[in-house]
PDB file of N, CA and C in Angstrom:
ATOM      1  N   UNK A   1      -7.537  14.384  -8.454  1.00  0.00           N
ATOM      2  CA  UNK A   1      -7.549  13.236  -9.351  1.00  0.00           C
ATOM      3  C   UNK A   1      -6.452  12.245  -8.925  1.00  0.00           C
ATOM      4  N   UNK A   2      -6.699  11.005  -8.936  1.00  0.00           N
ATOM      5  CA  UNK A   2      -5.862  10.124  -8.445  1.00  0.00           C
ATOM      6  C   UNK A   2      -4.700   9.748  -9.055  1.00  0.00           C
ATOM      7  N   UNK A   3      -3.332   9.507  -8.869  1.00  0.00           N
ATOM      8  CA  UNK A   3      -2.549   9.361  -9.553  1.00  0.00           C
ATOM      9  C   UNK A   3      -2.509   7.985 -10.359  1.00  0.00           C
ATOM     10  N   UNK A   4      -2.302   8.083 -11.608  1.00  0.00           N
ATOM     11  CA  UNK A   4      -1.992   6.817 -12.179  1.00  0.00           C
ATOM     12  C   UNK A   4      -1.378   6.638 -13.773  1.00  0.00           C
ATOM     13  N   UNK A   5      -1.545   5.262 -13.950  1.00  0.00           N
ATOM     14  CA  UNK A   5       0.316   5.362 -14.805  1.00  0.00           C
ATOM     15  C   UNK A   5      -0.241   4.604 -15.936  1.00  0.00           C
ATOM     16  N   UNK A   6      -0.085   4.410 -16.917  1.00  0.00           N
ATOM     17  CA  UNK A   6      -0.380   3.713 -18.263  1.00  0.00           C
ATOM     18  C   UNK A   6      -0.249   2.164 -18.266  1.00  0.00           C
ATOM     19  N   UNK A   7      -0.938   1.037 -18.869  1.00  0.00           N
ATOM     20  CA  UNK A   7      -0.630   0.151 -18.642  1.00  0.00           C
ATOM     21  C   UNK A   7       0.507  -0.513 -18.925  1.00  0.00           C
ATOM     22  N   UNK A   8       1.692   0.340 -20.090  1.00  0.00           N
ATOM     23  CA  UNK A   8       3.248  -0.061 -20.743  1.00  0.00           C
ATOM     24  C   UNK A   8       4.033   0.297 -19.943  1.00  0.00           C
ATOM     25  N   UNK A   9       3.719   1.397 -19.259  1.00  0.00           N
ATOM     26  CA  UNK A   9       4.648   2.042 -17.961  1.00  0.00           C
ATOM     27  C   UNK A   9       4.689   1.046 -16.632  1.00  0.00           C
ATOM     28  N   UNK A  10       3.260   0.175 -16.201  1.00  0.00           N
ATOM     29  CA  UNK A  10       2.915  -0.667 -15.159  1.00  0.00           C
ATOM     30  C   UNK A  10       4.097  -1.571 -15.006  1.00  0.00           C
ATOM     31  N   UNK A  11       3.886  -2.375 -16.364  1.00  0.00           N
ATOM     32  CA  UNK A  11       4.846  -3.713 -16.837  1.00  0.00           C
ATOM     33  C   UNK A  11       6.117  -3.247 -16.391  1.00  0.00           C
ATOM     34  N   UNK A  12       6.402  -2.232 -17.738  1.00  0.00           N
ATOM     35  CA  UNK A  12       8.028  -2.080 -16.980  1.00  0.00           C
ATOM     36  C   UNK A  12       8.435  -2.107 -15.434  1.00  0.00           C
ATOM     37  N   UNK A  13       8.136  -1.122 -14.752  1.00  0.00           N
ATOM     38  CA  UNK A  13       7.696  -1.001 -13.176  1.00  0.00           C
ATOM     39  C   UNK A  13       7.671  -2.590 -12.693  1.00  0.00           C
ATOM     40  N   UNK A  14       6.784  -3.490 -12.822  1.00  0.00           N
ATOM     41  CA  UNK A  14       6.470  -4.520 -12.325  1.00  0.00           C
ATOM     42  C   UNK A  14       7.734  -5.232 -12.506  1.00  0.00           C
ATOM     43  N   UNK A  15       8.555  -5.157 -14.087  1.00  0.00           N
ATOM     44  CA  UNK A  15       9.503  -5.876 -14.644  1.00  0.00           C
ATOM     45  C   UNK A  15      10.955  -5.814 -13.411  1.00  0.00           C
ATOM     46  N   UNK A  16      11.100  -4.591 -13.093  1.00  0.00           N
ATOM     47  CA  UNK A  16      11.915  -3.910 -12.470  1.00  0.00           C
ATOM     48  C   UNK A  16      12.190  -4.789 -11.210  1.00  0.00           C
ATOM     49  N   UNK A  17      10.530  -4.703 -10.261  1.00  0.00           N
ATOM     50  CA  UNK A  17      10.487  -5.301  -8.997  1.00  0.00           C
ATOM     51  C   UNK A  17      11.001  -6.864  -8.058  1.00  0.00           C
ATOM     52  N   UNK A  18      11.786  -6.508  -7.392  1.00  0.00           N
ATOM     53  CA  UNK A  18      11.760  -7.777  -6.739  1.00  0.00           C
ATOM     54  C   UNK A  18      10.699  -8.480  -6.008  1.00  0.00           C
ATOM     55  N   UNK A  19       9.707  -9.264  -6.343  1.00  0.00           N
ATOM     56  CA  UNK A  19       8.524  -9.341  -5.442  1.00  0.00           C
ATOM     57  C   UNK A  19       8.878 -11.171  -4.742  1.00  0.00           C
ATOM     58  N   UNK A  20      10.021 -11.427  -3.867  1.00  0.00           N
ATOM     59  CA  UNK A  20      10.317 -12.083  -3.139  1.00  0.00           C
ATOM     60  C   UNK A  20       9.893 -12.171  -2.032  1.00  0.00           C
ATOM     61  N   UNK A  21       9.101 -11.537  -1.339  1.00  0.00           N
ATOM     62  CA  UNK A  21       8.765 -12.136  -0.016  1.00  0.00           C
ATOM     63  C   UNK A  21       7.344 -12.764   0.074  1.00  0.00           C
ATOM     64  N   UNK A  22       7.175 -13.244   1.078  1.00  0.00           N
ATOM     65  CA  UNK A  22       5.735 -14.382   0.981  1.00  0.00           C
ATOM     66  C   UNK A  22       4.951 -14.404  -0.024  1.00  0.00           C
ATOM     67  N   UNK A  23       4.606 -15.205  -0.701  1.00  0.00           N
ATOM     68  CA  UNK A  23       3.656 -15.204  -2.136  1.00  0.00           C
ATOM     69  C   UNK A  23       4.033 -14.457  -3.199  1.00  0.00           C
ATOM     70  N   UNK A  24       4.999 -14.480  -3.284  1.00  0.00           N
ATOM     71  CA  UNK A  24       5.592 -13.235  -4.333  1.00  0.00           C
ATOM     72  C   UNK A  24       5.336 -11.862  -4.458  1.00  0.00           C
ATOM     73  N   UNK A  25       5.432 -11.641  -3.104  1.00  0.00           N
ATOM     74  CA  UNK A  25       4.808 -10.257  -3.018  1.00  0.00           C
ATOM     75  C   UNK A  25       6.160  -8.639  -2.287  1.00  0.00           C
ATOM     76  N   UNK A  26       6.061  -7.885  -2.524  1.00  0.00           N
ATOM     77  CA  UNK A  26       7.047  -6.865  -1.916  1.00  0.00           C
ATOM     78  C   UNK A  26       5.753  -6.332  -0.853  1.00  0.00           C
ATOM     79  N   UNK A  27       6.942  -5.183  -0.445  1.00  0.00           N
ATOM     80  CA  UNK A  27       6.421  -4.819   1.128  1.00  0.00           C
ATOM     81  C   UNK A  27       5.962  -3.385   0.621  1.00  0.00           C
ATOM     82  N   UNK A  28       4.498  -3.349   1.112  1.00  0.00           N
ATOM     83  CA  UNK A  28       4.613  -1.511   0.893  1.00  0.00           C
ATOM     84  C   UNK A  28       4.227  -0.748   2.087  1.00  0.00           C
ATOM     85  N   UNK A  29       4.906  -0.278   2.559  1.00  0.00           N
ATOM     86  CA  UNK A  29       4.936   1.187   3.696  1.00  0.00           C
ATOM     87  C   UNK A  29       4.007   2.414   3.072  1.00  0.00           C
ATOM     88  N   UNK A  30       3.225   2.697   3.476  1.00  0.00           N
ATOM     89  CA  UNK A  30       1.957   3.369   3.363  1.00  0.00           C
ATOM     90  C   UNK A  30       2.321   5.187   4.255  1.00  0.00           C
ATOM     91  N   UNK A  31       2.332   6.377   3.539  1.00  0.00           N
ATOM     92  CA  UNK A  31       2.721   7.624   4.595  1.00  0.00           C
ATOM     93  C   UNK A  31       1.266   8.400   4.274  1.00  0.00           C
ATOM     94  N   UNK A  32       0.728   9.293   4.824  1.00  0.00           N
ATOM     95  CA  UNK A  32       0.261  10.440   4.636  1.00  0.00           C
ATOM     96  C   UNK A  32       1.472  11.242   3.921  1.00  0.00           C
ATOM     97  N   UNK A  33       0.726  11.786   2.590  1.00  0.00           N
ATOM     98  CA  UNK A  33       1.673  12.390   1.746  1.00  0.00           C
ATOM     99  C   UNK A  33       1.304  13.827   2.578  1.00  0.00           C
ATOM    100  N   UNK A  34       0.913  14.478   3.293  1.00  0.00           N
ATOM    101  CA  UNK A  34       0.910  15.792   3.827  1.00  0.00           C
ATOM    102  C   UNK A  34       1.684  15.465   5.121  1.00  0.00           C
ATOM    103  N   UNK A  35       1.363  14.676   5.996  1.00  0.00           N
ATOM    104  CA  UNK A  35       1.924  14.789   7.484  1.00  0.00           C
ATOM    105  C   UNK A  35       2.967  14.202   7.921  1.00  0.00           C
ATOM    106  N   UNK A  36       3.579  12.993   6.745  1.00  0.00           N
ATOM    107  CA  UNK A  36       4.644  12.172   6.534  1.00  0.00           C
ATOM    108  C   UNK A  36       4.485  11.066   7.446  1.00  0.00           C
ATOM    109  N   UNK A  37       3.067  10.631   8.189  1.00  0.00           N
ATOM    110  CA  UNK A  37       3.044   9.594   9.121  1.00  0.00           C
ATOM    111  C   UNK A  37       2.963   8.388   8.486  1.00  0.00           C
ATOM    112  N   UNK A  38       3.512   7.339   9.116  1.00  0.00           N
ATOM    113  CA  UNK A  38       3.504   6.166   8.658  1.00  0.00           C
ATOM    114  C   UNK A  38       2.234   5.804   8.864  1.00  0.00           C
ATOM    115  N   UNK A  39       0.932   5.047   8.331  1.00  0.00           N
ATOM    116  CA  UNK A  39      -0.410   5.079   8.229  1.00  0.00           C
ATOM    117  C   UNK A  39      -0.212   3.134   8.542  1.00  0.00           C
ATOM    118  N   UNK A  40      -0.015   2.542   7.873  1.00  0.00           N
ATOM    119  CA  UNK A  40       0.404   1.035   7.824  1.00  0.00           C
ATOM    120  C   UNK A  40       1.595   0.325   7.171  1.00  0.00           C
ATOM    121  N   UNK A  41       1.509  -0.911   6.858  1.00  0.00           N
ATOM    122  CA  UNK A  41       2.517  -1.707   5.885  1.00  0.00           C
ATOM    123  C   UNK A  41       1.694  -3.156   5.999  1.00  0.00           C
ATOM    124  N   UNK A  42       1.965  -3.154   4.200  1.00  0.00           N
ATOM    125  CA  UNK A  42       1.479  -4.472   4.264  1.00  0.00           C
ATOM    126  C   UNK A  42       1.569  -5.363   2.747  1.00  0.00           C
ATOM    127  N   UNK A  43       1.737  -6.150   2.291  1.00  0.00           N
ATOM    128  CA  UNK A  43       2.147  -7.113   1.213  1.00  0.00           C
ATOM    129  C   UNK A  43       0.940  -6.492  -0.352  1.00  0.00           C
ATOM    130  N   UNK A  44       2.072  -6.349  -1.229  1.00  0.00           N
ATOM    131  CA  UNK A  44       1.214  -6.454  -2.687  1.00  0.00           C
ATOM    132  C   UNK A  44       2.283  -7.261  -3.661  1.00  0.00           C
ATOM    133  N   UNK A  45       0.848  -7.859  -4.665  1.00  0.00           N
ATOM    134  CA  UNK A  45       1.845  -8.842  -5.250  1.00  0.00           C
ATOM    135  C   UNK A  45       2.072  -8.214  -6.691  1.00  0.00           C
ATOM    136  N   UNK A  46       2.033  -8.916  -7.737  1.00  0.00           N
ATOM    137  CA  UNK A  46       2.138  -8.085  -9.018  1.00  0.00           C
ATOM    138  C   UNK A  46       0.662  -7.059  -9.345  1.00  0.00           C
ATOM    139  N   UNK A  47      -0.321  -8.468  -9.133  1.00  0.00           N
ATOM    140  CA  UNK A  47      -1.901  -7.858  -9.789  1.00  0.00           C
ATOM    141  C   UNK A  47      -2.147  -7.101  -8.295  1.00  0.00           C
ATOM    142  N   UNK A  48      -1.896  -6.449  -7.841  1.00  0.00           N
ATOM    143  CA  UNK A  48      -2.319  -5.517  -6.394  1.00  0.00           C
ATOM    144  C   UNK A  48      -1.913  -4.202  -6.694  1.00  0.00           C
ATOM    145  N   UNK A  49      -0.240  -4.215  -7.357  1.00  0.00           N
ATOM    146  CA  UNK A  49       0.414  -3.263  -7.754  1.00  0.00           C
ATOM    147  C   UNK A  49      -0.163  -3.006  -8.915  1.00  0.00           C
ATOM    148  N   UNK A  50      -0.370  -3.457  -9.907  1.00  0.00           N
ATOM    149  CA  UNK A  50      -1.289  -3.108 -11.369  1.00  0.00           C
ATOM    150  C   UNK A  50      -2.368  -1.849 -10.954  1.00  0.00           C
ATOM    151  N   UNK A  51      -3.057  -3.177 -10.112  1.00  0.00           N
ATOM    152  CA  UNK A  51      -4.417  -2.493 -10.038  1.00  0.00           C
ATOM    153  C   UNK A  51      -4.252  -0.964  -9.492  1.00  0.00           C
ATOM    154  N   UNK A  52      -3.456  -0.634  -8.452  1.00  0.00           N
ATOM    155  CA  UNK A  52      -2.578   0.071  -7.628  1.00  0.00           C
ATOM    156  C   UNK A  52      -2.780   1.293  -8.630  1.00  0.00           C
ATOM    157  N   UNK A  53      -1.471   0.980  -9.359  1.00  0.00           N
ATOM    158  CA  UNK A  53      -1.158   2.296 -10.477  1.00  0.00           C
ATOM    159  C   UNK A  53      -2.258   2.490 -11.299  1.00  0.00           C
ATOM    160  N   UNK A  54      -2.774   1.663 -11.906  1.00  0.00           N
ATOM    161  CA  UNK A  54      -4.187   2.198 -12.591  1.00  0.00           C
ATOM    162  C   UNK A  54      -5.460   2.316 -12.534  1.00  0.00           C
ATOM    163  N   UNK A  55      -4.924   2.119 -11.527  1.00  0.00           N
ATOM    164  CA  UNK A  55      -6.851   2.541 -10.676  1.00  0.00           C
ATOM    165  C   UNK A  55      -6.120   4.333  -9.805  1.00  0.00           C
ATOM    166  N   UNK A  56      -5.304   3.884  -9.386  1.00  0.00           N
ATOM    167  CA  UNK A  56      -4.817   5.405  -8.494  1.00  0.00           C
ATOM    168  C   UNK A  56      -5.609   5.055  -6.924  1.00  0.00           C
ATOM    169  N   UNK A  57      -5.906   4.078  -6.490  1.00  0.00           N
ATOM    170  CA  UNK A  57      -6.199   3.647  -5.131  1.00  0.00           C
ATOM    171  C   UNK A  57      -5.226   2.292  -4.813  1.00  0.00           C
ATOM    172  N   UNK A  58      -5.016   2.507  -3.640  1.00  0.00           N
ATOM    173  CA  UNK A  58      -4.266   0.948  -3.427  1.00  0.00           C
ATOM    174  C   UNK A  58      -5.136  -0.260  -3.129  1.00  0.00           C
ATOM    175  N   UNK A  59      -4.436  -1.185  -3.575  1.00  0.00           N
ATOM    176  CA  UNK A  59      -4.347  -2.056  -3.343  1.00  0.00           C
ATOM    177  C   UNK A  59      -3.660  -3.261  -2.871  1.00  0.00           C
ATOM    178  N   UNK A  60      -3.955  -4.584  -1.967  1.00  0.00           N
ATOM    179  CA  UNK A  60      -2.653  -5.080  -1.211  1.00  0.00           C
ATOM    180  C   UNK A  60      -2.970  -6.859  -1.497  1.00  0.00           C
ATOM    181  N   UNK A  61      -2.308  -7.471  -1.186  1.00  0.00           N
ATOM    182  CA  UNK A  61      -2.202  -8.772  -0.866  1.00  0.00           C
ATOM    183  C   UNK A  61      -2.633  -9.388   0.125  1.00  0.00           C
ATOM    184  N   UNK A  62      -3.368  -9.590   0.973  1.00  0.00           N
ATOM    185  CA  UNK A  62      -3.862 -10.464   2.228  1.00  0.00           C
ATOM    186  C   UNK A  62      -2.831 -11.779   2.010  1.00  0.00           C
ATOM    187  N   UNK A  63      -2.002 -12.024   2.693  1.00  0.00           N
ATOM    188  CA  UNK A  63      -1.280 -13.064   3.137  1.00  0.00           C
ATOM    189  C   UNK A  63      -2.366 -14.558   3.672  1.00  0.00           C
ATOM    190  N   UNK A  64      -3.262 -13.410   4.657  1.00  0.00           N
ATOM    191  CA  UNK A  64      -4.241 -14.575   5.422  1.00  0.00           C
ATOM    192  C   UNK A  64      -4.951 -14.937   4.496  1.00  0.00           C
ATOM    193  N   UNK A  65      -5.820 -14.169   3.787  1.00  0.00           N
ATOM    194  CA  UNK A  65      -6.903 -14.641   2.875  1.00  0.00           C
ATOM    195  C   UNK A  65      -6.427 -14.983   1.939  1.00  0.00           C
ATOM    196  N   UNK A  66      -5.210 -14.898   1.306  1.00  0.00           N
ATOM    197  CA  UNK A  66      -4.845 -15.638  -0.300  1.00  0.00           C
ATOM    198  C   UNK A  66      -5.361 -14.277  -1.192  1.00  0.00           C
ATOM    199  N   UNK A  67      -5.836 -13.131  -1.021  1.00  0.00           N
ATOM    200  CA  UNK A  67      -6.791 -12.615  -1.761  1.00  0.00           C
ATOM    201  C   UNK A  67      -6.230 -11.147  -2.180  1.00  0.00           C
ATOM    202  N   UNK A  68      -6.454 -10.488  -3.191  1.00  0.00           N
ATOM    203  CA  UNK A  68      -6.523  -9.028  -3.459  1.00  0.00           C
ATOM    204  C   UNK A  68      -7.799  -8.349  -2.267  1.00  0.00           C
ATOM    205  N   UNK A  69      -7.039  -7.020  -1.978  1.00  0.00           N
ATOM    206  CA  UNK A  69      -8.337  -6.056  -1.391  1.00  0.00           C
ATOM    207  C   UNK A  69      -7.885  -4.862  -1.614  1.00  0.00           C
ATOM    208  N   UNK A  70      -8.877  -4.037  -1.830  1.00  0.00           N
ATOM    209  CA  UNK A  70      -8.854  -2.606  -2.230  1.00  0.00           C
ATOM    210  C   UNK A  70      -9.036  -2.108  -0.364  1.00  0.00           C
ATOM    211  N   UNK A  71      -7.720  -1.594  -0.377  1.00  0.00           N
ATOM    212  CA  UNK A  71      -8.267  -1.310   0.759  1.00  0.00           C
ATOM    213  C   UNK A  71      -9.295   0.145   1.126  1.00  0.00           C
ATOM    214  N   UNK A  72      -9.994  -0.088   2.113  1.00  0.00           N
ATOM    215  CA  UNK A  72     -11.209   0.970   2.047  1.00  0.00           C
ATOM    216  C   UNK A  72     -12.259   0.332   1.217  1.00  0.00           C
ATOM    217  N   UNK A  73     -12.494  -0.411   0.812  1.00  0.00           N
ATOM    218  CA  UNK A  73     -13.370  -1.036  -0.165  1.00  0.00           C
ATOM    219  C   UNK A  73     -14.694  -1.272   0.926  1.00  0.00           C
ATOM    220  N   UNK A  74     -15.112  -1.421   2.011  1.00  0.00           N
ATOM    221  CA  UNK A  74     -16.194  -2.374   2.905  1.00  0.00           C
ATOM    222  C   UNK A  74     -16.351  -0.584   3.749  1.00  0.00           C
ATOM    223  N   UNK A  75     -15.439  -0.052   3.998  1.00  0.00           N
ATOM    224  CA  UNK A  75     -15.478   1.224   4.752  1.00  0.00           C
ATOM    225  C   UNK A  75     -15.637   2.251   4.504  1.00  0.00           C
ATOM    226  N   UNK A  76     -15.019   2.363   3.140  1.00  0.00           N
ATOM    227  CA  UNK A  76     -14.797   3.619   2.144  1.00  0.00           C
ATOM    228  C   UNK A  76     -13.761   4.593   2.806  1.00  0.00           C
ATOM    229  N   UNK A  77     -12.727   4.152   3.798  1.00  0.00           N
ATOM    230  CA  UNK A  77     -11.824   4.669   4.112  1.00  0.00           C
ATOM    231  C   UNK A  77     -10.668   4.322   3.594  1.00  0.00           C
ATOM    232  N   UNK A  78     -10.825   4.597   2.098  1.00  0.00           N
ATOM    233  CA  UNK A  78      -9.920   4.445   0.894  1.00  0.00           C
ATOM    234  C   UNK A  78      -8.305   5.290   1.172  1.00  0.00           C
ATOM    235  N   UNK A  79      -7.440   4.568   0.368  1.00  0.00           N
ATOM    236  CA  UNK A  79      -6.206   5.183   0.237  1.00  0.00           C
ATOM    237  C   UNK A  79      -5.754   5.468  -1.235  1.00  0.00           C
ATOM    238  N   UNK A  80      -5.575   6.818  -1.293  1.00  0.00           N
ATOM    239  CA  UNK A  80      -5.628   8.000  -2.703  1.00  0.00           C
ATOM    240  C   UNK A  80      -4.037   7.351  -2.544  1.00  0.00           C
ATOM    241  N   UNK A  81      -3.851   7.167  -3.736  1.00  0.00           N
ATOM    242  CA  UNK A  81      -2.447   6.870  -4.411  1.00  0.00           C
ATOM    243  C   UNK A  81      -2.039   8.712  -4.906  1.00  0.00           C
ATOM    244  N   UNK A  82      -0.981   9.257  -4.549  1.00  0.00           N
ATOM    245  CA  UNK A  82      -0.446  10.603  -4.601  1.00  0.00           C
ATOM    246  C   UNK A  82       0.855  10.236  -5.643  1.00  0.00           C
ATOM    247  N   UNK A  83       1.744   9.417  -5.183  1.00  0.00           N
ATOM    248  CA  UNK A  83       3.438   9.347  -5.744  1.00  0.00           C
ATOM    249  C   UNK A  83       3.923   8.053  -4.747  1.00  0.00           C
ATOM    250  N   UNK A  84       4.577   7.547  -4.924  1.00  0.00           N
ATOM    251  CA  UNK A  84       5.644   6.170  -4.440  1.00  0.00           C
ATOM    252  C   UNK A  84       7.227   6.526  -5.179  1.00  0.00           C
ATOM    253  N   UNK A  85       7.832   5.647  -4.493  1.00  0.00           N
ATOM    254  CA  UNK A  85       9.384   5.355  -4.144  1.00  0.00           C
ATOM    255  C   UNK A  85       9.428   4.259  -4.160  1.00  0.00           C
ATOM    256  N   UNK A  86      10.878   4.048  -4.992  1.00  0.00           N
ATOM    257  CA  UNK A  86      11.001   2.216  -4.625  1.00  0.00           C
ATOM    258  C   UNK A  86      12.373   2.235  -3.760  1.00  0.00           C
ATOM    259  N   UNK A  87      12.421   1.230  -3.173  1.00  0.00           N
ATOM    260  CA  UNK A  87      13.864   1.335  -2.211  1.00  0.00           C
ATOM    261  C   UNK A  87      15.221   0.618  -3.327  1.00  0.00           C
ATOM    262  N   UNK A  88      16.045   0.314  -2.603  1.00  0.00           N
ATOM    263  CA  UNK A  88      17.516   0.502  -2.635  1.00  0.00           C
ATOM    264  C   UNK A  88      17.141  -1.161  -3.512  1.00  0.00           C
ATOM    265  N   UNK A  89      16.718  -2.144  -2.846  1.00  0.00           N
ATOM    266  CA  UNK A  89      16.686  -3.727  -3.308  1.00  0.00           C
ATOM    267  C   UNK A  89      15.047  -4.016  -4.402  1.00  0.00           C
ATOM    268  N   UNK A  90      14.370  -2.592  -4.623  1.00  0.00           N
ATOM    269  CA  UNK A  90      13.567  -2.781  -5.239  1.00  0.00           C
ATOM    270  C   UNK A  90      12.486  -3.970  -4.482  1.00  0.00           C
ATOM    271  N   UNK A  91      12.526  -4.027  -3.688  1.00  0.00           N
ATOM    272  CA  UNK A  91      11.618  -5.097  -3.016  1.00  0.00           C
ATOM    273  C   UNK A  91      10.834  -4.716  -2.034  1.00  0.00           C
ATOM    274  N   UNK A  92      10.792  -3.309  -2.077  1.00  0.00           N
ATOM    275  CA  UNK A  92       9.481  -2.327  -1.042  1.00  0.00           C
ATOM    276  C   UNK A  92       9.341  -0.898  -1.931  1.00  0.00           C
ATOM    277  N   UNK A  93       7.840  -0.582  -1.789  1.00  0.00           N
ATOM    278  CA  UNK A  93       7.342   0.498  -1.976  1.00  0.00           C
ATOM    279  C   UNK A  93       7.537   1.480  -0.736  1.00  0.00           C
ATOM    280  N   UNK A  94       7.606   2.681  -0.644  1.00  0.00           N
ATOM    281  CA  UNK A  94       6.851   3.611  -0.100  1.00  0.00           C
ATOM    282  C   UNK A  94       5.983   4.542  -0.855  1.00  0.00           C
ATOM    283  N   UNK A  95       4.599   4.082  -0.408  1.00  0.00           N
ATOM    284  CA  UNK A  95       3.291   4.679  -1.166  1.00  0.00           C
ATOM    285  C   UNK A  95       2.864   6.357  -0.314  1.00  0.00           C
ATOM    286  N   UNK A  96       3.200   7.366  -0.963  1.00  0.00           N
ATOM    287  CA  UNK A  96       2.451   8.341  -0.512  1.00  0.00           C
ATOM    288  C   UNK A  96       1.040   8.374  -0.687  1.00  0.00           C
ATOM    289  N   UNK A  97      -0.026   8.207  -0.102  1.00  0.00           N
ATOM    290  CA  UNK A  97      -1.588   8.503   0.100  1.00  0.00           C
ATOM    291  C   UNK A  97      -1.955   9.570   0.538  1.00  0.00           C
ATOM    292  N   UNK A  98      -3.499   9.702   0.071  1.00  0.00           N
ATOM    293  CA  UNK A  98      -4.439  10.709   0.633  1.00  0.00           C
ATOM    294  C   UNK A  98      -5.404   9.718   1.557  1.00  0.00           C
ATOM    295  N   UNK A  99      -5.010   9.484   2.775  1.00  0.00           N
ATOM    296  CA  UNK A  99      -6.154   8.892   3.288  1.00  0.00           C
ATOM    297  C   UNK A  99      -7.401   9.609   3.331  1.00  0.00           C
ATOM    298  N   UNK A 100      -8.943   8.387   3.095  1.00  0.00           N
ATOM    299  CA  UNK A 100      -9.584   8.938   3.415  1.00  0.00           C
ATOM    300  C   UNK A 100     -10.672   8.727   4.733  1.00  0.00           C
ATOM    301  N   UNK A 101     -10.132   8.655   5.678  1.00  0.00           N
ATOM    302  CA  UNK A 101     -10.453   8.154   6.753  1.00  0.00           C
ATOM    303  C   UNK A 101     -10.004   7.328   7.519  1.00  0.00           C
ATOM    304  N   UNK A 102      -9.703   6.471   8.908  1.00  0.00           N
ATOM    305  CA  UNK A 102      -9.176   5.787   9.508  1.00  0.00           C
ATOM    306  C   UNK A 102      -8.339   4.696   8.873  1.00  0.00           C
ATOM    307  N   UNK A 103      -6.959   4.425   9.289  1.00  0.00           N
ATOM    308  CA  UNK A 103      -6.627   3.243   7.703  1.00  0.00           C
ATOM    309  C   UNK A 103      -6.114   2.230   8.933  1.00  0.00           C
ATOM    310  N   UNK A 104      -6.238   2.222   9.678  1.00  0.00           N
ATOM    311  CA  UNK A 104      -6.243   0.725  10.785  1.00  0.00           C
ATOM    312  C   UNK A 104      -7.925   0.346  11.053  1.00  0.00           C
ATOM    313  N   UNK A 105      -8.135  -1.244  10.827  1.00  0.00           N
ATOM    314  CA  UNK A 105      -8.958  -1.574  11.501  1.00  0.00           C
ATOM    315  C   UNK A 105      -9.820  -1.633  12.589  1.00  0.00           C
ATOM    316  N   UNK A 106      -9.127  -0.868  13.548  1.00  0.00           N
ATOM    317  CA  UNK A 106      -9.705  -0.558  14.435  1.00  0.00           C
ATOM    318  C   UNK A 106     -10.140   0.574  15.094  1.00  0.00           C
ATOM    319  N   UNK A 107      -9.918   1.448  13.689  1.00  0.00           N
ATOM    320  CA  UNK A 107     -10.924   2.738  13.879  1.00  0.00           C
ATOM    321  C   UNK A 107      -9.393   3.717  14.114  1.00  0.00           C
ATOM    322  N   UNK A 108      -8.339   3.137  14.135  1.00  0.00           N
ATOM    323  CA  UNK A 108      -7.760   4.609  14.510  1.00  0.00           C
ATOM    324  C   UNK A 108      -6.838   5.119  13.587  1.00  0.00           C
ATOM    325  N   UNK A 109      -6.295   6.044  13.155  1.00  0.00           N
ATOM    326  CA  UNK A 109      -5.331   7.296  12.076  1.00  0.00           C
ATOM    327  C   UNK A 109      -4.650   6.128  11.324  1.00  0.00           C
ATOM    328  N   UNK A 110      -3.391   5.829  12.375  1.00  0.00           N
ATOM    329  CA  UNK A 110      -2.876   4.713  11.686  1.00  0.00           C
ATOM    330  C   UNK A 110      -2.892   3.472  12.728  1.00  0.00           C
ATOM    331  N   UNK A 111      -2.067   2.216  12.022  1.00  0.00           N
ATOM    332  CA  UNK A 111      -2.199   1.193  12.442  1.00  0.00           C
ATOM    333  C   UNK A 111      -1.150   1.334  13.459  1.00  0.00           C
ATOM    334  N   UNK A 112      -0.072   2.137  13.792  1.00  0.00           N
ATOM    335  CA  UNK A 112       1.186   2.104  14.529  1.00  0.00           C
ATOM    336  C   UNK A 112       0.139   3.482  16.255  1.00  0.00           C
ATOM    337  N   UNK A 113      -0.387   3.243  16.691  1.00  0.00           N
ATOM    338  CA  UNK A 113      -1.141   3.618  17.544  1.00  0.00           C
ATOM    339  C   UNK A 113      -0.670   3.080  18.994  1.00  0.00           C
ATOM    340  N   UNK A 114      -0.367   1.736  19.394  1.00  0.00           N
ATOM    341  CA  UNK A 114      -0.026   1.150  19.974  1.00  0.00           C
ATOM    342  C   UNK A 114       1.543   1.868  20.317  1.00  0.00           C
ATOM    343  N   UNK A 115       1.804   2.134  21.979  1.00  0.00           N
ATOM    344  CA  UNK A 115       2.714   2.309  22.372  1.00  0.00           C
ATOM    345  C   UNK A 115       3.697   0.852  23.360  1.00  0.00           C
ATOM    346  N   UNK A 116       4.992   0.907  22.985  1.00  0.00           N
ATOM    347  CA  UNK A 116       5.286  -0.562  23.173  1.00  0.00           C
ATOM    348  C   UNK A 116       5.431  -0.444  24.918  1.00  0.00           C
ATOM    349  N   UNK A 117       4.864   0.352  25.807  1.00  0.00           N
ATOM    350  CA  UNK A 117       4.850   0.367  27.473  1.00  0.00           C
ATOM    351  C   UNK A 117       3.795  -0.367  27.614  1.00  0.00           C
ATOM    352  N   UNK A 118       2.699  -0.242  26.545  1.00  0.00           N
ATOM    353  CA  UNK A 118       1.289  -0.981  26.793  1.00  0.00           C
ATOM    354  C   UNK A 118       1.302  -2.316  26.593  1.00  0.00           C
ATOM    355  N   UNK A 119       2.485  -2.828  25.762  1.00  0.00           N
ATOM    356  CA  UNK A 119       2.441  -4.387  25.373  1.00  0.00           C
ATOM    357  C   UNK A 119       3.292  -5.335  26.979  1.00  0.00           C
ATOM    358  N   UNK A 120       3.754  -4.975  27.704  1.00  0.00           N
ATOM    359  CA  UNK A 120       4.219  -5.276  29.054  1.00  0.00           C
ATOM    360  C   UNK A 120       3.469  -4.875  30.364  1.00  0.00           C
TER     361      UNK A 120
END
């Protein structure tokens, strides 16, 4: 069952957050809650994080599109909300997930795949 939080508990939480960076949004770092791998990172704003905690799937901010997305939503390679951490400045998540299937676009585990010998 997916984790998730009441809507009086959300607010507070939200109240808490620094959501200063681009569009008013914080940073969330994404792990496999079993293997501890970093899976992605990427912008949520207030209504991303809402939806987030009470749905128990994430959700993020598209910077490019202006837009909310569930991610896994078009793929169904959804990300199970498990438990999160907030950091030291309150202005990043780390989201533990259950991935369920590839969580980079381009088909692979995670988005950090790329070794930096290949970019030279």
């Amino acid at each position: 069952m997916p984790f998730r939080i009441q809507n009086e508990k959300i607010q507070e939480i939200i109240k808490r957050l620094n959501f200063r960076h681009e569009d008013s949004t914080i940073i969330a770092v994404v792990q496999d809650h079993i293997t501890k791998e970093v899976l992605m990172v990427a912008n949520m704003n207030k209504e991303a994080l809402r939806l987030t905690l009470s749905s128990g799937f994430v959700h993020f901010w598209s910077l490019s599109r202006k837009k909310i997305w569930k991610k896994g939503e078009t793929s169904g390679n959804l990300l199970e909300l498990i438990s999160f951490i907030i950091d030291c400045d309150n202005d990043a998540l780390l989201l533990f997930v259950r991935p369920y299937g590839p969580v980079c676009h381009k088909g692979e585990r995670s988005c950090f795949h790329q070794k930096f010998e290949n970019l030279y």
